[in-house]
C-alpha atoms as a PDB file:
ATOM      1  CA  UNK A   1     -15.312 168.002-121.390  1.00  0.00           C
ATOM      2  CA  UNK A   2     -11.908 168.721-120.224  1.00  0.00           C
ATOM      3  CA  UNK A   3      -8.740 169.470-123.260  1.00  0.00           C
ATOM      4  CA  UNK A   4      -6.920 166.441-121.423  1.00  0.00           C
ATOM      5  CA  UNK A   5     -10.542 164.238-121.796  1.00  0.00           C
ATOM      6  CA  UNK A   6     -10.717 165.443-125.577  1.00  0.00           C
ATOM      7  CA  UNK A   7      -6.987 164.589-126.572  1.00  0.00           C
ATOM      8  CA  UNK A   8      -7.358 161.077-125.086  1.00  0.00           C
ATOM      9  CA  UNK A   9     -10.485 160.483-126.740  1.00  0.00           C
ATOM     10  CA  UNK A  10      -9.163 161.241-130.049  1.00  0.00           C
ATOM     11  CA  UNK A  11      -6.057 159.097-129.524  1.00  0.00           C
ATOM     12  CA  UNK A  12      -7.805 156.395-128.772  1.00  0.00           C
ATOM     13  CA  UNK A  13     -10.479 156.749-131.681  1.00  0.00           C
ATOM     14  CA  UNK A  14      -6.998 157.237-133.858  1.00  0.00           C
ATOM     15  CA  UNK A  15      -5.510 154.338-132.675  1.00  0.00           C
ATOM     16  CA  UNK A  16      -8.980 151.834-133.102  1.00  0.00           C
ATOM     17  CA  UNK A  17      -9.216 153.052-136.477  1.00  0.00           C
ATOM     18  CA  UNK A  18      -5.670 153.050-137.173  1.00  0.00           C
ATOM     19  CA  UNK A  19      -5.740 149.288-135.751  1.00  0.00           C
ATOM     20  CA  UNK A  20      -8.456 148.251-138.542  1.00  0.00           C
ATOM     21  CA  UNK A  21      -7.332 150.234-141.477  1.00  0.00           C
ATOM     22  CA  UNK A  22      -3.874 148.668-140.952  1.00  0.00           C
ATOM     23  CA  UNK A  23      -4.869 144.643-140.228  1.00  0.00           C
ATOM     24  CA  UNK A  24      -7.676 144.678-143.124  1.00  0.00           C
ATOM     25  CA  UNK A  25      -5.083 146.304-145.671  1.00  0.00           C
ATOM     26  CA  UNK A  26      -2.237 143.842-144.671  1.00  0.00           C
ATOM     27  CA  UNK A  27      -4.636 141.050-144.585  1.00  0.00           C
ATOM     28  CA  UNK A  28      -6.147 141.941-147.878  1.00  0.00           C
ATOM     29  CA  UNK A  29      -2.143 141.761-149.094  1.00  0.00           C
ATOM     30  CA  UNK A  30      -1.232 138.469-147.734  1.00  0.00           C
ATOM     31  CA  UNK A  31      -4.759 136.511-148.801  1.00  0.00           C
ATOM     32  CA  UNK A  32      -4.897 138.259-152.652  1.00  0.00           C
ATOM     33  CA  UNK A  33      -2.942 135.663-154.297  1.00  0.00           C
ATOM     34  CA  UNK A  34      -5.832 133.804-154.482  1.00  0.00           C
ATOM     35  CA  UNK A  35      -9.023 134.488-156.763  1.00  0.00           C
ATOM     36  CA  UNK A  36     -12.199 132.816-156.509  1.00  0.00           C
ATOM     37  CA  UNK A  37     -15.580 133.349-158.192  1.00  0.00           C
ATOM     38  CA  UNK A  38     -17.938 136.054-157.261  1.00  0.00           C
ATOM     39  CA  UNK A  39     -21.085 133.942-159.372  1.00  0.00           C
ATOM     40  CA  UNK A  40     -20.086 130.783-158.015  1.00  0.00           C
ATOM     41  CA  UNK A  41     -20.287 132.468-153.906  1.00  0.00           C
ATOM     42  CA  UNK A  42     -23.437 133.867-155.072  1.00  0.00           C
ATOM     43  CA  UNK A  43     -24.618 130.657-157.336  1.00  0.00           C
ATOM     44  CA  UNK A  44     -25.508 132.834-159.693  1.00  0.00           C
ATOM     45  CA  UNK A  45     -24.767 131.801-163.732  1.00  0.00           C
ATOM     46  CA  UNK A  46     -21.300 133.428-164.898  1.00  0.00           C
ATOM     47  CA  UNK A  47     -21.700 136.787-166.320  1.00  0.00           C
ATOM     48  CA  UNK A  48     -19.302 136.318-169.996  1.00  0.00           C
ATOM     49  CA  UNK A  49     -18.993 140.081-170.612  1.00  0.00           C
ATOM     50  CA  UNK A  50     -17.399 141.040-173.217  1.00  0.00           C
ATOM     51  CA  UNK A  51     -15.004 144.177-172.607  1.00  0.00           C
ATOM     52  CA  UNK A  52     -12.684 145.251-175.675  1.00  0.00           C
ATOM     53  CA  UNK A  53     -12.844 141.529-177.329  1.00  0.00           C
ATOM     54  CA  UNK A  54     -12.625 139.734-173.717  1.00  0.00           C
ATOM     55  CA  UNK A  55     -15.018 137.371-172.348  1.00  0.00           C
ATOM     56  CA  UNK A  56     -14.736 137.899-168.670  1.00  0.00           C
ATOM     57  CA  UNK A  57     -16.188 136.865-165.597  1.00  0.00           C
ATOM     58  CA  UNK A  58     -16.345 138.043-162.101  1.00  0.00           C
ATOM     59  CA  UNK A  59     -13.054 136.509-161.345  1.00  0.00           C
ATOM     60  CA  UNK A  60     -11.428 138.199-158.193  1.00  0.00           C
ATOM     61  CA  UNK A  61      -8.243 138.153-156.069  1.00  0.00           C
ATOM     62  CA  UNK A  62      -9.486 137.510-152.138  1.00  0.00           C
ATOM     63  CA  UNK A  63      -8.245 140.736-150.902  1.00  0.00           C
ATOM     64  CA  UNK A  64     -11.966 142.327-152.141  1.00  0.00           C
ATOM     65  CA  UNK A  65     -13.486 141.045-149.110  1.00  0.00           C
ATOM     66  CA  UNK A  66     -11.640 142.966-147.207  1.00  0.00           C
ATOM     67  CA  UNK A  67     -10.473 146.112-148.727  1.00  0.00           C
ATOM     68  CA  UNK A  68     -14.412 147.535-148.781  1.00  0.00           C
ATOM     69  CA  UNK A  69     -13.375 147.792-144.453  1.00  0.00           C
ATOM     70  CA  UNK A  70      -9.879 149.714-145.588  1.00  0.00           C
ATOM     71  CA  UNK A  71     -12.224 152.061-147.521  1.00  0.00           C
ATOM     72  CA  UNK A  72     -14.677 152.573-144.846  1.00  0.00           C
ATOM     73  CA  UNK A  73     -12.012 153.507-142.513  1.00  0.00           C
ATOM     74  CA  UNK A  74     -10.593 155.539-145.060  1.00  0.00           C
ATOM     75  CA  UNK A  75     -13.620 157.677-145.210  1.00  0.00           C
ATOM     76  CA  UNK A  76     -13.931 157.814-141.093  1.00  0.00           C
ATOM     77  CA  UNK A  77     -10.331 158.369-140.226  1.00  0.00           C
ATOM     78  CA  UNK A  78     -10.835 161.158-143.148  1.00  0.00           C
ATOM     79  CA  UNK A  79     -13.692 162.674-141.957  1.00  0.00           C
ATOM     80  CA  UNK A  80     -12.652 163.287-138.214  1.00  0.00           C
ATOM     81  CA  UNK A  81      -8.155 163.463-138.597  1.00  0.00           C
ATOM     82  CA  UNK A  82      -7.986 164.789-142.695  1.00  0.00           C
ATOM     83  CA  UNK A  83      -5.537 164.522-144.833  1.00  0.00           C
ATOM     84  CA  UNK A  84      -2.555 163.930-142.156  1.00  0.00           C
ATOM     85  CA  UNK A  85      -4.484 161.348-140.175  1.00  0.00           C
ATOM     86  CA  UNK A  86      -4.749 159.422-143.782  1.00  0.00           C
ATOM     87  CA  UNK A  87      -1.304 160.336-144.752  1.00  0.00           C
ATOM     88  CA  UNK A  88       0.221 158.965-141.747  1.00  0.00           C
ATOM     89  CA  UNK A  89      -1.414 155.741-141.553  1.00  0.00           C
ATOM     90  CA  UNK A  90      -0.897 154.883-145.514  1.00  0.00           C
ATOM     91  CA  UNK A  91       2.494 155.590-145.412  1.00  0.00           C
ATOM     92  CA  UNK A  92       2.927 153.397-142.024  1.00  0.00           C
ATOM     93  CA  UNK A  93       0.524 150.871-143.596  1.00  0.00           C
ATOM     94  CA  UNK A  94       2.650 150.805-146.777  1.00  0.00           C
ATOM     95  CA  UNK A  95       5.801 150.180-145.112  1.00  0.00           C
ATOM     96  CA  UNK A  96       4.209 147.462-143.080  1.00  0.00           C
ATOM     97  CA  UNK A  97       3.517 145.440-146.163  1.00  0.00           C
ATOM     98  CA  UNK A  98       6.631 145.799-147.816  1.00  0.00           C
ATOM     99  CA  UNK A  99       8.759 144.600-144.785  1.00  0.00           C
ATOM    100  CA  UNK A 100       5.746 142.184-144.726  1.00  0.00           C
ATOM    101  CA  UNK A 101       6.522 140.614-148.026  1.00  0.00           C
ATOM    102  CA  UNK A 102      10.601 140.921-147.326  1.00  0.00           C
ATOM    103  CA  UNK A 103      10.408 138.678-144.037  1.00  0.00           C
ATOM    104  CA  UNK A 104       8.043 136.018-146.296  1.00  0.00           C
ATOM    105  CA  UNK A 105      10.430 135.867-148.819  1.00  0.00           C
ATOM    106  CA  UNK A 106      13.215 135.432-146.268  1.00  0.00           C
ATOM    107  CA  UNK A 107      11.214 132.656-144.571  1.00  0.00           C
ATOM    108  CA  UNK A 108      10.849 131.045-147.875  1.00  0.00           C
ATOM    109  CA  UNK A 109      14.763 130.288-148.399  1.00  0.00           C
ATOM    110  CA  UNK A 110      14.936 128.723-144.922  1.00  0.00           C
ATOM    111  CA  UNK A 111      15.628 124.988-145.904  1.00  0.00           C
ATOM    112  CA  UNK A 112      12.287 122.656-145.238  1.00  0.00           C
ATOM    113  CA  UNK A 113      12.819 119.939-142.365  1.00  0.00           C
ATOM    114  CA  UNK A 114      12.692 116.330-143.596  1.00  0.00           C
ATOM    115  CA  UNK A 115       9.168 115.486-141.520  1.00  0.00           C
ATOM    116  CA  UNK A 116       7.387 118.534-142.355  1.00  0.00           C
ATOM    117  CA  UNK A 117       7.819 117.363-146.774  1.00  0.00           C
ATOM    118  CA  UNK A 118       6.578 114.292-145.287  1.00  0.00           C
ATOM    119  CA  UNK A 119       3.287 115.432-143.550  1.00  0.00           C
ATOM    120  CA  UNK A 120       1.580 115.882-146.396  1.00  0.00           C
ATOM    121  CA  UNK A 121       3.337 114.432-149.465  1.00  0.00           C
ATOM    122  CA  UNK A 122       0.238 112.995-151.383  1.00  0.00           C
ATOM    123  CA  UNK A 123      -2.815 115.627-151.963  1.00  0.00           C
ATOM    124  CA  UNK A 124      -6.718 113.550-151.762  1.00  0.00           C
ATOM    125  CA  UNK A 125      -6.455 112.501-155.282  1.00  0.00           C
ATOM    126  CA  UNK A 126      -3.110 110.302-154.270  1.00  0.00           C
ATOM    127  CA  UNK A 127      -0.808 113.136-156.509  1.00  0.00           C
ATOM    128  CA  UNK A 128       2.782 113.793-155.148  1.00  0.00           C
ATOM    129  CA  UNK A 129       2.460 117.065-153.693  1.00  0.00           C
ATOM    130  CA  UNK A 130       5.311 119.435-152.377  1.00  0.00           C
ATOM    131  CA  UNK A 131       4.475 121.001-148.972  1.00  0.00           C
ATOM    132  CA  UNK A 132       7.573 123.594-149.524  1.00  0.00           C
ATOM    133  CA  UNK A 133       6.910 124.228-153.166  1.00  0.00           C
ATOM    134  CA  UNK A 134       3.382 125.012-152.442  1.00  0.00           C
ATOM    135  CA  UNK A 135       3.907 127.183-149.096  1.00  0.00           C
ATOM    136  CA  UNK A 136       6.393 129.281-151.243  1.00  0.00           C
ATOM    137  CA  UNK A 137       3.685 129.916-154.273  1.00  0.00           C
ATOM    138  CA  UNK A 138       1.241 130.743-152.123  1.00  0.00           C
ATOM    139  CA  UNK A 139       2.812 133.080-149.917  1.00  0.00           C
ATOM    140  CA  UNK A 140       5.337 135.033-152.548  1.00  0.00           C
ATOM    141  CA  UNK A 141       4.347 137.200-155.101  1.00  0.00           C
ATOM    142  CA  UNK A 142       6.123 138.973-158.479  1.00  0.00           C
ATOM    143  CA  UNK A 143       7.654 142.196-157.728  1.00  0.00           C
ATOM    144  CA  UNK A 144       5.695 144.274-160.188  1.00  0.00           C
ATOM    145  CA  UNK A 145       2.628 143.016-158.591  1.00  0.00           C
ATOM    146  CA  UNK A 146       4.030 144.172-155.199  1.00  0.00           C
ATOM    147  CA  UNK A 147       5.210 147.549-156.642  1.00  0.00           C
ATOM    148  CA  UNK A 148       2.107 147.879-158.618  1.00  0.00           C
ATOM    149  CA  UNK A 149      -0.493 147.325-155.720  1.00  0.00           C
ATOM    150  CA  UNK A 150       2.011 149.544-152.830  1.00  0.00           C
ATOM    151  CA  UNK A 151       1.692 152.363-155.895  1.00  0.00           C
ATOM    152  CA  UNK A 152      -1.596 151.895-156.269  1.00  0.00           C
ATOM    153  CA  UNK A 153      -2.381 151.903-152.761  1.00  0.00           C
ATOM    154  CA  UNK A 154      -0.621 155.071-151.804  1.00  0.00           C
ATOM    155  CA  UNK A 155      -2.169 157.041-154.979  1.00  0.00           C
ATOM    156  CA  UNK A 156      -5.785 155.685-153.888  1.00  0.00           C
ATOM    157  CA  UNK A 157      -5.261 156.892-150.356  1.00  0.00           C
ATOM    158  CA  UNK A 158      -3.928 160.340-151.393  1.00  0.00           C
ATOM    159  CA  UNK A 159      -6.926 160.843-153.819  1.00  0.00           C
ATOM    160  CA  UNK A 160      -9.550 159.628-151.718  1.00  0.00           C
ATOM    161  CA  UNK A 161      -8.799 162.166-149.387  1.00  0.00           C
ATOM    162  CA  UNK A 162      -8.262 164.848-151.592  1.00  0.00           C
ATOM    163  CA  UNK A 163     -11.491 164.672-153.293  1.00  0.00           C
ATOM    164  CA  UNK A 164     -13.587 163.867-149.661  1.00  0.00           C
ATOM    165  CA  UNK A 165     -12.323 167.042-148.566  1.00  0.00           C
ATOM    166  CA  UNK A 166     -13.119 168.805-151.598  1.00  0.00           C
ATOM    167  CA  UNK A 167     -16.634 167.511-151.476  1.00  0.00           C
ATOM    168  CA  UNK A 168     -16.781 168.551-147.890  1.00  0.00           C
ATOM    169  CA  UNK A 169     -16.049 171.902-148.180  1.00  0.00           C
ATOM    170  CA  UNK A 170     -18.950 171.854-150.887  1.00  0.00           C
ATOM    171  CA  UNK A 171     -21.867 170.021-148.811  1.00  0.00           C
ATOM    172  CA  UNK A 172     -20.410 171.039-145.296  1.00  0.00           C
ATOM    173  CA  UNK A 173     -21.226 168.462-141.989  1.00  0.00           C
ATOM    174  CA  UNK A 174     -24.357 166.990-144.697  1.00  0.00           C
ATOM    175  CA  UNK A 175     -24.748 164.564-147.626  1.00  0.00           C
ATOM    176  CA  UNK A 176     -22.135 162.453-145.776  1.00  0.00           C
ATOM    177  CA  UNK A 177     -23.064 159.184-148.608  1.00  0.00           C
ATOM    178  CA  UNK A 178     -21.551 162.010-151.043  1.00  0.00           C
ATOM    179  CA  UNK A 179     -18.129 162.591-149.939  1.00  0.00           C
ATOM    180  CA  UNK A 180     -17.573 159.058-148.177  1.00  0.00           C
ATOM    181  CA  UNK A 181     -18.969 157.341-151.686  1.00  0.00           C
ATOM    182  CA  UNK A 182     -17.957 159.562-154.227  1.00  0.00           C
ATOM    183  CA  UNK A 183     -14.461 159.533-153.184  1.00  0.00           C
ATOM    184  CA  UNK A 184     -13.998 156.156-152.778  1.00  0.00           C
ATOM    185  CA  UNK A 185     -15.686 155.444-156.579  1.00  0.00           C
ATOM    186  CA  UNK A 186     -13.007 158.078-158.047  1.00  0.00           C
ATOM    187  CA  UNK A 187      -9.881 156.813-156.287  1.00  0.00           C
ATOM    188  CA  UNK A 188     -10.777 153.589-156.736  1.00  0.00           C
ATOM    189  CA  UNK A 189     -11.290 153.897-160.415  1.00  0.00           C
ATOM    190  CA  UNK A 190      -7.474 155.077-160.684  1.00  0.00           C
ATOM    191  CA  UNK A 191      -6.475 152.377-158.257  1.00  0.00           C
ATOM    192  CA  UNK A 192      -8.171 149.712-160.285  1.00  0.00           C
ATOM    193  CA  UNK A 193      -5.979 150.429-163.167  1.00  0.00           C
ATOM    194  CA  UNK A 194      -2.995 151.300-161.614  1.00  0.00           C
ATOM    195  CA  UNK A 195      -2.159 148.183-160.020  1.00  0.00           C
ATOM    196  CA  UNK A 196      -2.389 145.908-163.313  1.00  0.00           C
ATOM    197  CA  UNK A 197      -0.670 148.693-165.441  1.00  0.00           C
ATOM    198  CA  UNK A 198       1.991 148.211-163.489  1.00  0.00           C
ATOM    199  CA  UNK A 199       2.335 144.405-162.324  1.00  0.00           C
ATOM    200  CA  UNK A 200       1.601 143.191-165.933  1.00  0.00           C
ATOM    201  CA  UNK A 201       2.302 145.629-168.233  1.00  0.00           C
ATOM    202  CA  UNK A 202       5.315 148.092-167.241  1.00  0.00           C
ATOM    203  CA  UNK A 203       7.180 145.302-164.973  1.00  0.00           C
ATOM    204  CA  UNK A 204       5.769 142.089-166.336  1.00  0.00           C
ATOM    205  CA  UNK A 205       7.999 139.965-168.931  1.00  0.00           C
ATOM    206  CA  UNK A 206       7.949 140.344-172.048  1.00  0.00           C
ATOM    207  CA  UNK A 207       6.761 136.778-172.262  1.00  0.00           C
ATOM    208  CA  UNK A 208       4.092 137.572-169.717  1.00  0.00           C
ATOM    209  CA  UNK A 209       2.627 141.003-170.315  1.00  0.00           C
ATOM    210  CA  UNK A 210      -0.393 141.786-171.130  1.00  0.00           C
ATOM    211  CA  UNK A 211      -2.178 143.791-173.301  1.00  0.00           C
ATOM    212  CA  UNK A 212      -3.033 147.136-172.257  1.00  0.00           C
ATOM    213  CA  UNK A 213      -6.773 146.014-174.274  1.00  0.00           C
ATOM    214  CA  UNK A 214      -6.562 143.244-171.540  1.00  0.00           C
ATOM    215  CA  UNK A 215      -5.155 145.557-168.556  1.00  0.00           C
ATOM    216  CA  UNK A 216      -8.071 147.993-169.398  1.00  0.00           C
ATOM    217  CA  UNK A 217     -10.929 144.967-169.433  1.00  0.00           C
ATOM    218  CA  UNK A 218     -10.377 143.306-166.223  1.00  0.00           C
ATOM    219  CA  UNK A 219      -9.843 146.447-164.888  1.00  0.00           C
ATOM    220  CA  UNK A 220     -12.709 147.024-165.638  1.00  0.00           C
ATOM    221  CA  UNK A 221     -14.581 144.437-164.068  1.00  0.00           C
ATOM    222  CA  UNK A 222     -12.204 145.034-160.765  1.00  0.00           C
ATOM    223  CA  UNK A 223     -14.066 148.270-160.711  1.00  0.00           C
ATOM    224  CA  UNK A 224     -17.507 147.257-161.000  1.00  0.00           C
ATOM    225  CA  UNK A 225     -17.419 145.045-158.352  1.00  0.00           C
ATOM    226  CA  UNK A 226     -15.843 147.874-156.323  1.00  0.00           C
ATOM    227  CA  UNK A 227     -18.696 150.284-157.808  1.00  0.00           C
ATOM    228  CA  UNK A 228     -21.660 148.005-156.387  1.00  0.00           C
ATOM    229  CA  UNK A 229     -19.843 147.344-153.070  1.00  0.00           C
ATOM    230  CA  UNK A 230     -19.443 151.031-152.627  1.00  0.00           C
ATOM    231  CA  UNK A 231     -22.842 151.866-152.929  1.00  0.00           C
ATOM    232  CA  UNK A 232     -24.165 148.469-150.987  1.00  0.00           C
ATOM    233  CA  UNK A 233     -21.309 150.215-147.715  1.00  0.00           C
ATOM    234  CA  UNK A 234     -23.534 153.358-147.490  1.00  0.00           C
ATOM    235  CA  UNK A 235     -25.800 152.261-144.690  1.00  0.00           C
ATOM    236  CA  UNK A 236     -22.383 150.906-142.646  1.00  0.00           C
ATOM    237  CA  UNK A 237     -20.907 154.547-143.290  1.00  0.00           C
ATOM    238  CA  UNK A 238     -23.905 156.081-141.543  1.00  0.00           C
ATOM    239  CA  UNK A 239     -23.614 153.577-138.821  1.00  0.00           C
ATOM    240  CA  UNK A 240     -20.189 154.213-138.081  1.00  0.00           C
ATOM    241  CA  UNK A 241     -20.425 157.506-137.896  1.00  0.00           C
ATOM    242  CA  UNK A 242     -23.386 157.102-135.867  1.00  0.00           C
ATOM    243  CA  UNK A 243     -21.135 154.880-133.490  1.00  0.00           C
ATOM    244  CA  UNK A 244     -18.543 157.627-133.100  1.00  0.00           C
ATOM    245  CA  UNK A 245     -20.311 160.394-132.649  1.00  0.00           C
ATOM    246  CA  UNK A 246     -21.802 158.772-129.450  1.00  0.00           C
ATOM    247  CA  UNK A 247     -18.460 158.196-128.198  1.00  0.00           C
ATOM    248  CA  UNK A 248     -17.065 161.799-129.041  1.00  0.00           C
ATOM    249  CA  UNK A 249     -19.937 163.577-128.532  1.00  0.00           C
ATOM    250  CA  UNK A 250     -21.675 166.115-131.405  1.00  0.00           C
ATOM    251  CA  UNK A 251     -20.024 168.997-129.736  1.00  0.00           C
ATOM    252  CA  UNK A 252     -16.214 167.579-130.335  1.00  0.00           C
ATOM    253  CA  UNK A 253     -17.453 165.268-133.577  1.00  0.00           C
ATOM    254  CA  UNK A 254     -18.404 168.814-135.005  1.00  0.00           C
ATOM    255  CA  UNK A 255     -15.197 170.018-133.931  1.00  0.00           C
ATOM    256  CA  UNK A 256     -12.517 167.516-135.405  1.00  0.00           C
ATOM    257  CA  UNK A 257     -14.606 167.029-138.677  1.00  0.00           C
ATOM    258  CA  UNK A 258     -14.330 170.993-139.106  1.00  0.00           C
ATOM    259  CA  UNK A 259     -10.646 171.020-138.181  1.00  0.00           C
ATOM    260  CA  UNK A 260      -9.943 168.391-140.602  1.00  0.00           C
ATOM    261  CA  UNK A 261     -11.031 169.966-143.550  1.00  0.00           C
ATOM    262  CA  UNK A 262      -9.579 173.105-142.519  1.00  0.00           C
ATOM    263  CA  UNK A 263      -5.960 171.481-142.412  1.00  0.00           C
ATOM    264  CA  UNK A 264      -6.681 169.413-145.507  1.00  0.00           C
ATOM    265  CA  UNK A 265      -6.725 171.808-149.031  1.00  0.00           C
ATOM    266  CA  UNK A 266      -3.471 170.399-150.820  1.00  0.00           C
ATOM    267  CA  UNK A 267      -3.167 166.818-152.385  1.00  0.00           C
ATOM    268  CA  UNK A 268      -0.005 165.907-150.805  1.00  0.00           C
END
């Protein structure tokens, strides 16, 4: 395989993976405002545990379904491009969403036209129901949860693939369920946490904050949801890499995976 062959199949692998990492993440941004129940999907009876006095269910924001494809491109883009292949794309991925949520809440001062309040001005139950009011709810969020889930986001990214390359250099080209899991179920521990520290307890109201017993408990049922959808991505892990390696080849798989933990020791 010719240098020029190599360097255009790696761009090309960069920019695929780059492509999902960054439409999943946004995605997962833009559809989160809404939560749904896990044991009503599943039909299964709600699960009332009790964390630190809370009864909780598995009540979760919509971006779940999606992020578990940011974290297995995480772990891929980590494996084969390292810490600046990661770097790059979070940061570029963060600024995305922020301009993201600017334009939205530009577009939702634009004045409504007349017709469009009209097209649907009674919901099915015959209540008034404001089109404008309804698109700007949906689509606009508080600024500590913005702040808290960009923060979050970023710190995930930069742990993840501090502590994949860590366990790489320990298990070498093997155990890849190791690195790609156990990184993703520390990172994601801090991330879990991070992002409702922040939206509703440092930023929040007064009115509106939350108790860090309350921060810590759904927290805690954010995370094991994220726990059991970890584990359940193993198989797709394998199969990605599977994928790649036919297109790269073992000889240059071998090589970029090798070169990527070489260049990837610090944290930042």
């Amino acid at each position: 395989m010719t240098n020029q062959s190599k360097t255009e199949k790696k761009q090309h692998l960069f920019l695929m993976l780059s492509g999902i990492f960054l439409t999943n993440a946004l995605l997962a941004e833009m559809v989160g405002v809404k939560i749904f129940s896990a044991e009503k999907l599943l039909r299964l009876p709600h699960a009332n545990i009790e964390i630190l006095g809370f009864l909780l269910d598995f009540n979760l924001t919509a971006g779940v379904v999606l992020w578990p494809v940011v974290f297995l491109s995480t772990d891929i883009i980590n494996e084969y491009f390292g810490k600046e292949g990661i770097k790059k794309i979070s940061l570029m991925t963060a600024g995305f969403i922020a301009f993201s949520f600017v334009i939205i809440y530009l577009i939702t001062l634009l004045p409504p036209a007349q017709f469009w309040l009209k097209i649907n001005d009674q919901d099915n139950l015959g209540n008034n129901f404001n089109i404008d009011y309804a698109f700007t709810k949906i689509f606009t969020q508080g600024l500590g949860i913005i702040v808290g889930s960009l923060t979050a986001f970023l710190l995930g990214q930069f742990l993840d693939v501090f502590i994949f390359q860590k366990l790489r250099r320990l298990t070498g080209s093997k155990m890849i369920w190791l690195r790609a899991t156990g990184s993703t179920l520390i990172s994601q521990l801090i991330d879990s946490f991070v992002v409702l520290s922040i939206a509703f307890y440092f930023l929040a109201p007064e009115e509106n904050r939350w108790p860090i017993s309350q921060v810590l408990a759904v927290g805690s049922i954010n995370y094991i949801f994220k726990f059991i959808i970890a584990l359940l991505s193993t198989p797709i892990i394998y199969f990605g890499h599977y994928l790649i390696e036919n297109y790269l080849g073992h000889e240059l798989s071998q090589e970029m995976s090798n070169e990527a933990a070489q260049k990837s020791n610090s944290f930042f």
